[in-house]
C-alpha atoms as a PDB file:
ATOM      1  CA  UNK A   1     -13.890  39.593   3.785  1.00  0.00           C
ATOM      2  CA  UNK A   2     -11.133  38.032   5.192  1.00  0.00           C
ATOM      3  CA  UNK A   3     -13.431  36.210   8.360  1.00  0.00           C
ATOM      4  CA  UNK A   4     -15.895  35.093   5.432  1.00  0.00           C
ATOM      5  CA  UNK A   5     -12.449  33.481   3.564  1.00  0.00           C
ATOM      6  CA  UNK A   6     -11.922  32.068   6.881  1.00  0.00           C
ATOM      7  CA  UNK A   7     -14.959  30.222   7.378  1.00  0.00           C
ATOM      8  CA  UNK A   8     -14.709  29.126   3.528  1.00  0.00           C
ATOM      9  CA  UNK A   9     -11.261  27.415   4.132  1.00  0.00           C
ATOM     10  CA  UNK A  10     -12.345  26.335   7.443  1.00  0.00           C
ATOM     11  CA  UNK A  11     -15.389  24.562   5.036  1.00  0.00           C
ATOM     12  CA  UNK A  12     -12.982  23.221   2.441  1.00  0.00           C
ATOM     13  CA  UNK A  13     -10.554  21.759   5.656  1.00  0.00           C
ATOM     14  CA  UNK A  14     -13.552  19.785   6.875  1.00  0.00           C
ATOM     15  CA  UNK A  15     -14.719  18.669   3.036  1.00  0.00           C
ATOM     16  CA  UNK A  16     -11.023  17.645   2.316  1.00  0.00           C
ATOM     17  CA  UNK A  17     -10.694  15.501   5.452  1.00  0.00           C
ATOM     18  CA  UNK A  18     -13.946  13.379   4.318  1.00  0.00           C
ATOM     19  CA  UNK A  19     -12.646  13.000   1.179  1.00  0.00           C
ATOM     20  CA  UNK A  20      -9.145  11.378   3.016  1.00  0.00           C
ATOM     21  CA  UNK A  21     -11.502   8.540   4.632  1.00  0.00           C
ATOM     22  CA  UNK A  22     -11.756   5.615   3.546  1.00  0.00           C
ATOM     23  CA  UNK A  23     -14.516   2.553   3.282  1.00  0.00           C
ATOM     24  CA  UNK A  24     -12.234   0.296   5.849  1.00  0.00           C
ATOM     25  CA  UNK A  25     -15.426  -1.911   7.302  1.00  0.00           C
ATOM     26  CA  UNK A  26     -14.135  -5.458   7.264  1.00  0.00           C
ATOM     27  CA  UNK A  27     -16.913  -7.390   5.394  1.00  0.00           C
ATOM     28  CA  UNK A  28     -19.090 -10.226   6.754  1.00  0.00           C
ATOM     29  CA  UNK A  29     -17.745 -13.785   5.779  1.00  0.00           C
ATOM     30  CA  UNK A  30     -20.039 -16.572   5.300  1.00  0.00           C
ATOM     31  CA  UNK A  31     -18.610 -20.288   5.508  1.00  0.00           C
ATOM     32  CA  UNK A  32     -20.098 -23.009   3.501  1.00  0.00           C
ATOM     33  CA  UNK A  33     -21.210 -26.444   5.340  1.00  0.00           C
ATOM     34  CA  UNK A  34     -19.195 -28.127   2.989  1.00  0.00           C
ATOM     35  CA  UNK A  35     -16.148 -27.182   4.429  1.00  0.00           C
ATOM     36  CA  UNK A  36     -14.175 -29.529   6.387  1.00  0.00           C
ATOM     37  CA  UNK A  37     -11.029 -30.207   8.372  1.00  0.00           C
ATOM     38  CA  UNK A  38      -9.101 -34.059   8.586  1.00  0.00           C
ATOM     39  CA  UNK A  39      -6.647 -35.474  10.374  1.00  0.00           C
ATOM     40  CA  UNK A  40      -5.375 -38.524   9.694  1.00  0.00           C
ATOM     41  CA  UNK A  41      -2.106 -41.055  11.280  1.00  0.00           C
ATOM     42  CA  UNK A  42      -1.907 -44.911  10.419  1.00  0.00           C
ATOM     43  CA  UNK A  43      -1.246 -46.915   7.193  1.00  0.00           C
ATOM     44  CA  UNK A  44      -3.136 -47.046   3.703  1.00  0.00           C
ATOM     45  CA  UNK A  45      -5.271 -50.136   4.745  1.00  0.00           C
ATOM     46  CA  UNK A  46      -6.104 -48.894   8.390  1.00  0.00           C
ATOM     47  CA  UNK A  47      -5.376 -45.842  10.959  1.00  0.00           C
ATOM     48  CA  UNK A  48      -7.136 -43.656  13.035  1.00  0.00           C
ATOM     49  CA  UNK A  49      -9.107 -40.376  10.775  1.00  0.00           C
ATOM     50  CA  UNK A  50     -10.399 -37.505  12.515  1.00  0.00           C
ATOM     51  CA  UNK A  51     -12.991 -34.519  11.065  1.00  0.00           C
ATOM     52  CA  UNK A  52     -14.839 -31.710  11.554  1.00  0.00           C
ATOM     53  CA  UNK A  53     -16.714 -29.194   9.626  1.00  0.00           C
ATOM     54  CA  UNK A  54     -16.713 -25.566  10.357  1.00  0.00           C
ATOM     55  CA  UNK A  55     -19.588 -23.230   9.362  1.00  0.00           C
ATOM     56  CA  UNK A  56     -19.444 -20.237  11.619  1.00  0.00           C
ATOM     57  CA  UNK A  57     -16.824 -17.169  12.246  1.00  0.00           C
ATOM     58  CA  UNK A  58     -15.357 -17.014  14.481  1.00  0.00           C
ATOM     59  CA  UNK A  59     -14.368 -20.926  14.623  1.00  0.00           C
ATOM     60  CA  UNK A  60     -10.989 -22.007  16.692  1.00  0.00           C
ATOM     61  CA  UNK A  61     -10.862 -25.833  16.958  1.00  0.00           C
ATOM     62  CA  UNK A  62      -8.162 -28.886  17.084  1.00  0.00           C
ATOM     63  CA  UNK A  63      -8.889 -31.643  14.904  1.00  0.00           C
ATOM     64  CA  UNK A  64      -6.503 -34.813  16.134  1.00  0.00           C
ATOM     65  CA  UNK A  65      -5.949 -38.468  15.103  1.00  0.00           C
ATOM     66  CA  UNK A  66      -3.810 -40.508  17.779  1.00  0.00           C
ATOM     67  CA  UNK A  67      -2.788 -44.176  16.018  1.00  0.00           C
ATOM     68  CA  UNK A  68      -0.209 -46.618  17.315  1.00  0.00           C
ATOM     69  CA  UNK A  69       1.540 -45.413  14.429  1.00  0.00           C
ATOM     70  CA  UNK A  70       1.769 -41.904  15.384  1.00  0.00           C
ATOM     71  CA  UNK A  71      -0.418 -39.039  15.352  1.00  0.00           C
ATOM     72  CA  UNK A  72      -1.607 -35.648  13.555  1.00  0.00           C
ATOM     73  CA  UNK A  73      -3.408 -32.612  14.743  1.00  0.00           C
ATOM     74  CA  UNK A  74      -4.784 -29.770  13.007  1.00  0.00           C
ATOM     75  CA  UNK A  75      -5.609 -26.484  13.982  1.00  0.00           C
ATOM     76  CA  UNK A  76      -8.085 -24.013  12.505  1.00  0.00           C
ATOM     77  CA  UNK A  77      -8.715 -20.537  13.235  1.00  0.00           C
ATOM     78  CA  UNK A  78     -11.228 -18.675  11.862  1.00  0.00           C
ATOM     79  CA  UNK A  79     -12.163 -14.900  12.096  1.00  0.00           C
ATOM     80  CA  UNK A  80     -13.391 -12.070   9.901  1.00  0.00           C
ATOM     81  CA  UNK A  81      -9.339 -10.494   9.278  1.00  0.00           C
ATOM     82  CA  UNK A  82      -7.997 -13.860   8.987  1.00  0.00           C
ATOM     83  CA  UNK A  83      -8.404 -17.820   8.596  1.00  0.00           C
ATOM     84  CA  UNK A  84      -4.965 -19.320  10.344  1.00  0.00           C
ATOM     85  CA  UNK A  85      -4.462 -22.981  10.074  1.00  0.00           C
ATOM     86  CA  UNK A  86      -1.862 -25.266  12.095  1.00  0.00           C
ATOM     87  CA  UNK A  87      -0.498 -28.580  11.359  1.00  0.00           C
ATOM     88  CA  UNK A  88       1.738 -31.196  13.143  1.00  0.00           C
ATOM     89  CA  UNK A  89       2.108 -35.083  12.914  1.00  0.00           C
ATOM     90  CA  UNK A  90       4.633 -37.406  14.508  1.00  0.00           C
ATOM     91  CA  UNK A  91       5.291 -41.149  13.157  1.00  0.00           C
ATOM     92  CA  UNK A  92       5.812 -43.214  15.557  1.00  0.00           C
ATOM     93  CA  UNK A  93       5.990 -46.919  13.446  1.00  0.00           C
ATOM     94  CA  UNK A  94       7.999 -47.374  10.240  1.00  0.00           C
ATOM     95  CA  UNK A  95       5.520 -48.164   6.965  1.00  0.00           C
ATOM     96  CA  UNK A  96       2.599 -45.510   8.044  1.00  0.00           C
ATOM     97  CA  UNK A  97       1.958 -41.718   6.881  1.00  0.00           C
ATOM     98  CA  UNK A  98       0.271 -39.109   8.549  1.00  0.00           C
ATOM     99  CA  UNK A  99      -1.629 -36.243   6.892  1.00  0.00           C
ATOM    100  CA  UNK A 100      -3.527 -32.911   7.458  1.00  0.00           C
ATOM    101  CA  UNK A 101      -6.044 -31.068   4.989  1.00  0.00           C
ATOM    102  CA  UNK A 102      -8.706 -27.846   5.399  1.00  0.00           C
ATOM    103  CA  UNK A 103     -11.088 -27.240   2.733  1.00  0.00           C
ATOM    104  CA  UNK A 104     -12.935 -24.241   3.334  1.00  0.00           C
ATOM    105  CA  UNK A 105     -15.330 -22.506   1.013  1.00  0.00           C
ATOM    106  CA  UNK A 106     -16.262 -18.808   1.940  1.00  0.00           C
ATOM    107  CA  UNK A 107     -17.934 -16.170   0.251  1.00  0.00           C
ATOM    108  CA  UNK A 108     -17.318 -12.177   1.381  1.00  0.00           C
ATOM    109  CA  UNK A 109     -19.826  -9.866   0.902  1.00  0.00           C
ATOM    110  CA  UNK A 110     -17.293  -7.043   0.139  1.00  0.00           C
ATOM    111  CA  UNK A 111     -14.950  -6.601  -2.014  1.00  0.00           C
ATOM    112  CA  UNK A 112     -11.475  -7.769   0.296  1.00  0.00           C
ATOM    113  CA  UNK A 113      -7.797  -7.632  -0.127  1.00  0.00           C
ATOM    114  CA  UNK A 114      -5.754 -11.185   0.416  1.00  0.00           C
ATOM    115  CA  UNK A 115      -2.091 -11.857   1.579  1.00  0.00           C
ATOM    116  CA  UNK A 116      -1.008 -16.028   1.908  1.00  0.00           C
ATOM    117  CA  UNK A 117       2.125 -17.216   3.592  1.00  0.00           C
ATOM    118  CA  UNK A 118       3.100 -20.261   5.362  1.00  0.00           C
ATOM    119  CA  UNK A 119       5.410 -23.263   5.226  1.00  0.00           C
ATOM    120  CA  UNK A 120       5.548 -26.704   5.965  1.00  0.00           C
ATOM    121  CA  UNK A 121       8.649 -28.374   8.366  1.00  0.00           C
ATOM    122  CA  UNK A 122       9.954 -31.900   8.936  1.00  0.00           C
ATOM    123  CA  UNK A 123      12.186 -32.940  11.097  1.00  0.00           C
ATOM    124  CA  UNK A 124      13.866 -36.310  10.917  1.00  0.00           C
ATOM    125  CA  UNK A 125      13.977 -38.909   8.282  1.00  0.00           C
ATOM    126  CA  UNK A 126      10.821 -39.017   6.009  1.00  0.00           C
ATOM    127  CA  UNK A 127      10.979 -41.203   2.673  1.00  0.00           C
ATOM    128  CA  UNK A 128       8.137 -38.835   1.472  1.00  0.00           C
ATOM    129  CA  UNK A 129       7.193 -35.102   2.030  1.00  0.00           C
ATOM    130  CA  UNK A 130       4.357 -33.009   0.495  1.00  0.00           C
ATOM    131  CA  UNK A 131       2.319 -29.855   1.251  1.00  0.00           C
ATOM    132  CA  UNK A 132       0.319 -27.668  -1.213  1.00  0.00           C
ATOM    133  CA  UNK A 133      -2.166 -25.311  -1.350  1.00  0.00           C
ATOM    134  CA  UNK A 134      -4.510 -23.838  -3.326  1.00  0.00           C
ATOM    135  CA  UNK A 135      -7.213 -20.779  -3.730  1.00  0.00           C
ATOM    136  CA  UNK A 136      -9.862 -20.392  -6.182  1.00  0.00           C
ATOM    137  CA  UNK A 137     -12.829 -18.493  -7.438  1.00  0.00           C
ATOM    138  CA  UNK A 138     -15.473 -20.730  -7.513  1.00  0.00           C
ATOM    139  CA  UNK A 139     -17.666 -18.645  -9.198  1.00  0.00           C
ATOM    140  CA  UNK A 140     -15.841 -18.041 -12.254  1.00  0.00           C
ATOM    141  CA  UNK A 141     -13.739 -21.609 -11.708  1.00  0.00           C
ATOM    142  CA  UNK A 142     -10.875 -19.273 -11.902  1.00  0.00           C
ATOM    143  CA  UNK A 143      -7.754 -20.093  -9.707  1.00  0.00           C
ATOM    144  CA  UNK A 144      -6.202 -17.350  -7.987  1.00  0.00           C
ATOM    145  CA  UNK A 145      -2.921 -19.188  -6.523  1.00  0.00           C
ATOM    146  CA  UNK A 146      -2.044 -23.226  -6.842  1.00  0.00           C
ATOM    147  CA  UNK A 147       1.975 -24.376  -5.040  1.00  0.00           C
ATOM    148  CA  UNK A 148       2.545 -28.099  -5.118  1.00  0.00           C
ATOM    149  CA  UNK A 149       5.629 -29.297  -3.502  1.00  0.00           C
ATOM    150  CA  UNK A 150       7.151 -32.940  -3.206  1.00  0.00           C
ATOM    151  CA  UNK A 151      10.315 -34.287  -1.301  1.00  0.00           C
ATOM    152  CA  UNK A 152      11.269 -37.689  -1.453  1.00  0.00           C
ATOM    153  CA  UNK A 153      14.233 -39.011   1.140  1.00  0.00           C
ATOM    154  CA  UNK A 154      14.487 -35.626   2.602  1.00  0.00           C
ATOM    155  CA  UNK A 155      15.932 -34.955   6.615  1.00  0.00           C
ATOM    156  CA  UNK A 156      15.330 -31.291   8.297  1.00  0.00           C
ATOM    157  CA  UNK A 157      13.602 -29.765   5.344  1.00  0.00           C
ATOM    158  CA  UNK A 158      11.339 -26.497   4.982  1.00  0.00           C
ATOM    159  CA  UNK A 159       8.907 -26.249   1.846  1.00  0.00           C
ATOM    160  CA  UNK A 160       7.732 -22.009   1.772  1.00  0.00           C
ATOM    161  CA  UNK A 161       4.367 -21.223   0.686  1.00  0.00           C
ATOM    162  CA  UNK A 162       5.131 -19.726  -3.172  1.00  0.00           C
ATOM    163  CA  UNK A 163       8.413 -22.054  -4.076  1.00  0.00           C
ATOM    164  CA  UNK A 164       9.175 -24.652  -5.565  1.00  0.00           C
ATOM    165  CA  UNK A 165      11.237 -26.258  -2.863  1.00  0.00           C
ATOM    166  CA  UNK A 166      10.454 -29.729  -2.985  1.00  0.00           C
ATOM    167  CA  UNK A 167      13.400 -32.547  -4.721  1.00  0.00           C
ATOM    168  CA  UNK A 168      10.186 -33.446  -6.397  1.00  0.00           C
ATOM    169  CA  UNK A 169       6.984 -32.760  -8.145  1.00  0.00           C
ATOM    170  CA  UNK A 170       6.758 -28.549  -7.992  1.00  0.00           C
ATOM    171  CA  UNK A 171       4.463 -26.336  -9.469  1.00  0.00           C
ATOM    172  CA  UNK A 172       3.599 -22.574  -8.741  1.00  0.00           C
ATOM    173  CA  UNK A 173       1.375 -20.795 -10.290  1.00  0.00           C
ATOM    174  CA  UNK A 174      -0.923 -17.230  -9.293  1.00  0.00           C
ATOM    175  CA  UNK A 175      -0.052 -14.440  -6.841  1.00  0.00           C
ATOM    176  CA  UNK A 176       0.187 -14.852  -2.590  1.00  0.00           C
ATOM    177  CA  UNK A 177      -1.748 -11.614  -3.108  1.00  0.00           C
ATOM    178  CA  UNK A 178      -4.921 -10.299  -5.072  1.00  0.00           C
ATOM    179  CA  UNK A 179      -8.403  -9.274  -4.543  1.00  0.00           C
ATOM    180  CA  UNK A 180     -11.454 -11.322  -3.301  1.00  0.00           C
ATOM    181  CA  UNK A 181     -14.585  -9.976  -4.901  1.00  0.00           C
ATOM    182  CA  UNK A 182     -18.150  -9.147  -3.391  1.00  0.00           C
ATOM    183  CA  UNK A 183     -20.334 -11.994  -3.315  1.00  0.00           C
ATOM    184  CA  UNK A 184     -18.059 -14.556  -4.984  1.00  0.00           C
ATOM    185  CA  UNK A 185     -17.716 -18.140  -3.163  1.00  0.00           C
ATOM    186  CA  UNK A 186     -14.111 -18.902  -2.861  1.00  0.00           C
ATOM    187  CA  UNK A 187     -11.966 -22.528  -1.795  1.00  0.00           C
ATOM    188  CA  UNK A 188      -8.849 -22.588   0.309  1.00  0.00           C
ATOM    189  CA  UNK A 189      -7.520 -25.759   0.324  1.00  0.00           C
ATOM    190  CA  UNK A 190      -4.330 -26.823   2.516  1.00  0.00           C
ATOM    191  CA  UNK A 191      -2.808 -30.605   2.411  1.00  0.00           C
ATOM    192  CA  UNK A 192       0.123 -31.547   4.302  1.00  0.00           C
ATOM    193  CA  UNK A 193       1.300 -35.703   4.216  1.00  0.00           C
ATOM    194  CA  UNK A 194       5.060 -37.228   5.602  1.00  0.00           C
ATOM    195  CA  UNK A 195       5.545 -40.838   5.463  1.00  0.00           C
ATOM    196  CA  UNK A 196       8.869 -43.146   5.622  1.00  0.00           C
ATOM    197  CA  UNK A 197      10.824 -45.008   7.782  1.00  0.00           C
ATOM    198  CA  UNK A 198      11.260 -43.694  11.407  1.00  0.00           C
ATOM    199  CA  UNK A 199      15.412 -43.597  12.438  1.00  0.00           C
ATOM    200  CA  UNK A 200      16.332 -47.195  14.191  1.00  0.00           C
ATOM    201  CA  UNK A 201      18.350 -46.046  17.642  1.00  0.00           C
ATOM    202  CA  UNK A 202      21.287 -48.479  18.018  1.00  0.00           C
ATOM    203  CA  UNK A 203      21.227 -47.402  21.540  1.00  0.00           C
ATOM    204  CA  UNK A 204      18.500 -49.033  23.134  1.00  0.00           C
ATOM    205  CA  UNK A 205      18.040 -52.985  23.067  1.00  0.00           C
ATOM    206  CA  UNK A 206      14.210 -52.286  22.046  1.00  0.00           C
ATOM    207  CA  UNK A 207      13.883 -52.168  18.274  1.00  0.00           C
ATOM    208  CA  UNK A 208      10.065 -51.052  18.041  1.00  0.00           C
ATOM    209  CA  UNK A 209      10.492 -48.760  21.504  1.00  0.00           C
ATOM    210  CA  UNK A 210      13.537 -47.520  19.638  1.00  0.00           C
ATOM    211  CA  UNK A 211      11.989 -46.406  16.652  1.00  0.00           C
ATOM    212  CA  UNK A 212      12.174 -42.059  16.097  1.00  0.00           C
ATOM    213  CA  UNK A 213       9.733 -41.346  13.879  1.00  0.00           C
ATOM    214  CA  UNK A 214      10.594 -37.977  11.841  1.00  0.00           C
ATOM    215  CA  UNK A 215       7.762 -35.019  12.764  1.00  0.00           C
ATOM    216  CA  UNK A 216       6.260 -32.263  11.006  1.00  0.00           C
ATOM    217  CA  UNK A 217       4.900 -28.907  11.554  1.00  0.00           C
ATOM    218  CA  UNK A 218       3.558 -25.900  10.147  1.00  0.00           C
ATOM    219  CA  UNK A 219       1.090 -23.161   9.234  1.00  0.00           C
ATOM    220  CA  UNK A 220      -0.894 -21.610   6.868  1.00  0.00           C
ATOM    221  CA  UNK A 221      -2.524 -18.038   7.019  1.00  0.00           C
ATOM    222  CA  UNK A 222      -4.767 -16.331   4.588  1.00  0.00           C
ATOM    223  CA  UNK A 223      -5.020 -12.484   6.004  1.00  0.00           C
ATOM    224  CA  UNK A 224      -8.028 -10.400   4.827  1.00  0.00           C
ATOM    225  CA  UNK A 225      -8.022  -6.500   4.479  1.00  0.00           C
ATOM    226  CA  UNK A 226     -11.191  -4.028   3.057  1.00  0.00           C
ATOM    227  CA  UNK A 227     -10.139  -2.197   0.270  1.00  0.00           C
ATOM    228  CA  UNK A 228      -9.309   0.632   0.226  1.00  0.00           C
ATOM    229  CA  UNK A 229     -12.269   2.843  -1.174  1.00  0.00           C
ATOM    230  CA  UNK A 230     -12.335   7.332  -2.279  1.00  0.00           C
ATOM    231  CA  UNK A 231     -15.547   8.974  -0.759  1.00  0.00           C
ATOM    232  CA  UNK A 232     -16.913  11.357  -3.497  1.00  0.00           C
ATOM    233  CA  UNK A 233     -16.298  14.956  -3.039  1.00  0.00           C
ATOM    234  CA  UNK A 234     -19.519  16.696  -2.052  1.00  0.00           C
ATOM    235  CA  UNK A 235     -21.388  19.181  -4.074  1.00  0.00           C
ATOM    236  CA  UNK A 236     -20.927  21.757  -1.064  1.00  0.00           C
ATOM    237  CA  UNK A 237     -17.356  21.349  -1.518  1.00  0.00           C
ATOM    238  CA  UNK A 238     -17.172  21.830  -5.495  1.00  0.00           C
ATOM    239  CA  UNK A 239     -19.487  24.890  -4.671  1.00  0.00           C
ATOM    240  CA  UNK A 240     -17.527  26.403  -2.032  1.00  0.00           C
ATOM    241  CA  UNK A 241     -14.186  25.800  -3.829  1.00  0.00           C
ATOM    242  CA  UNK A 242     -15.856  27.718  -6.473  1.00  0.00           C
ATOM    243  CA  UNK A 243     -16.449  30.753  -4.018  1.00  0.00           C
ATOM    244  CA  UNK A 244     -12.638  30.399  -2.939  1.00  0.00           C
ATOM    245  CA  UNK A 245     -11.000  30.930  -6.109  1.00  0.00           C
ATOM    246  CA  UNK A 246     -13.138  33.981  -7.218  1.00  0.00           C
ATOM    247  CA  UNK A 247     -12.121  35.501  -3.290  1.00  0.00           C
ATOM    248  CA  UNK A 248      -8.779  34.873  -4.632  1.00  0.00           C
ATOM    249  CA  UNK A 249      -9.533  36.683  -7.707  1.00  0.00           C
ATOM    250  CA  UNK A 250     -10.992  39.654  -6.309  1.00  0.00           C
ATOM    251  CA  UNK A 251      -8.531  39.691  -3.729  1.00  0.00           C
ATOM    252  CA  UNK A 252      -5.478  39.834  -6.293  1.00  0.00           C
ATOM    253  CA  UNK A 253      -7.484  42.403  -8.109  1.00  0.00           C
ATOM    254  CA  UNK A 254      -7.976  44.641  -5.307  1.00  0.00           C
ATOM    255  CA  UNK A 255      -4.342  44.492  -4.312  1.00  0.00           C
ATOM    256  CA  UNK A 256      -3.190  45.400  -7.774  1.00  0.00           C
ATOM    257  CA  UNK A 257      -5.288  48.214  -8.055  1.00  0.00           C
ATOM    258  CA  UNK A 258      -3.977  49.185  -4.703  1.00  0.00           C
ATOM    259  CA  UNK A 259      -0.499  49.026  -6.402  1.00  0.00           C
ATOM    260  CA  UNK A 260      -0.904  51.144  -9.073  1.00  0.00           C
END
């Protein structure tokens, strides 16, 4: 009796520990042709714009503008656990802005957990200061997270991802977190633009040459999980659990008759 108990709990053990595991299979993400990266340094009437348009995972790739007014470079990174995106400009002369932007559109064929963070630096003097992003469900033209934040004069600031940090136009609305469901075509889109007057360096007898342009940097990254999903206990298991309790009953039985 006991070595047939045994191999029942031995049984149970085995069906318990399958019912532990998880579906943890990252899904397959498709990227839509319409997605696109920019760069772009120079002036409203003319400067030097730079794009490129991912459509395949996994996708690393610099996207740079170089203008006599300064420069910007961004950096994507895309992969199946995560899309990571980089940005920096410099100004060089005063009157010009530099700017950044990824617009992807994806669709997973699983169901997927999110998680956003990033934040946006300058350093310097910048008479203007801006970086938002936004995710939404294209499919049901629902958004799932929108952060807008302006600075205007601002020196040595930091705008978070999910503030309102800016000395300007600010708005926040959704969750850095959620769900990303099966078959749905999603848009991540990330903007970053400085502009102002670079610092004049009394120093040097070179006005122009002179000229320290404030800089920016920053990141965004939009990690990716599988959900988390309960295998079904088998009917084996239901049918040897079954067998288990009425051991347990006989058992108890047999030791209170032995008892009396």
């Amino acid at each position: 009796m006991r070595s047939l108990r045994s191999r029942i709990v031995m049984g149970l053990g085995l069906a318990a520990a399958s019912i532990l595991l998880a579906s943890r299979a990252m899904a397959g993400l498709s990227i839509d042709p319409s997605s696109s990266v920019n760069a772009y340094a120079g002036s409203i009437e003319i400067g030097t714009n730079a794009t490129d348009n991912p459509s395949t995972i996994p996708y690393d790739r610099t996207t740079t503008a170089n203008d006599v007014s300064g420069s910007s470079a961004v950096q994507v990174n895309l992969a199946d656990s995560s899309f990571l995106a980089n940005f920096s400009a410099k100004l060089i002369e005063p009157f010009n802005f530099t700017s950044g932007n990824v617009q992807l559109v994806f669709t997973p064929s699983a169901d997927l957990s999110y998680n956003l963070s990033g934040s946006n630096t300058e350093t310097g003097s910048s008479s203007f200061h801006s970086f938002s992003v936004d995710l939404t469900d294209l499919t049901t033209d629902a958004p799932l997270f929108n952060n807008l934040q302006n600075s205007f004069d601002v020196s040595g600031e930091t705008l978070a991802l999910g503030n309102e940090g800016g000395n300007g136009n600010n708005s926040l609305s959704g969750s850095l977190t959620g769900t990303l469901l099966a078959n749905h075509q999603y848009s991540l889109s990330i903007a970053t633009e400085m502009d102002g007057l670079p610092t004049f360096n009394l120093a040097s007898e070179l006005p122009f040459a002179a000229l320290q342009g404030p800089a920016s940097s920053g990141s965004v990254t939009l990690g990716l999980a599988a959900t988390t999903t309960a295998v079904p206990l088998p009917s084996a298991a239901w049918t040897g659990l079954g067998m288990l309790t009425a051991i347990g009953a006989f058992l108890k039985l047999r030791r209170n008759a032995a008892a009396v």
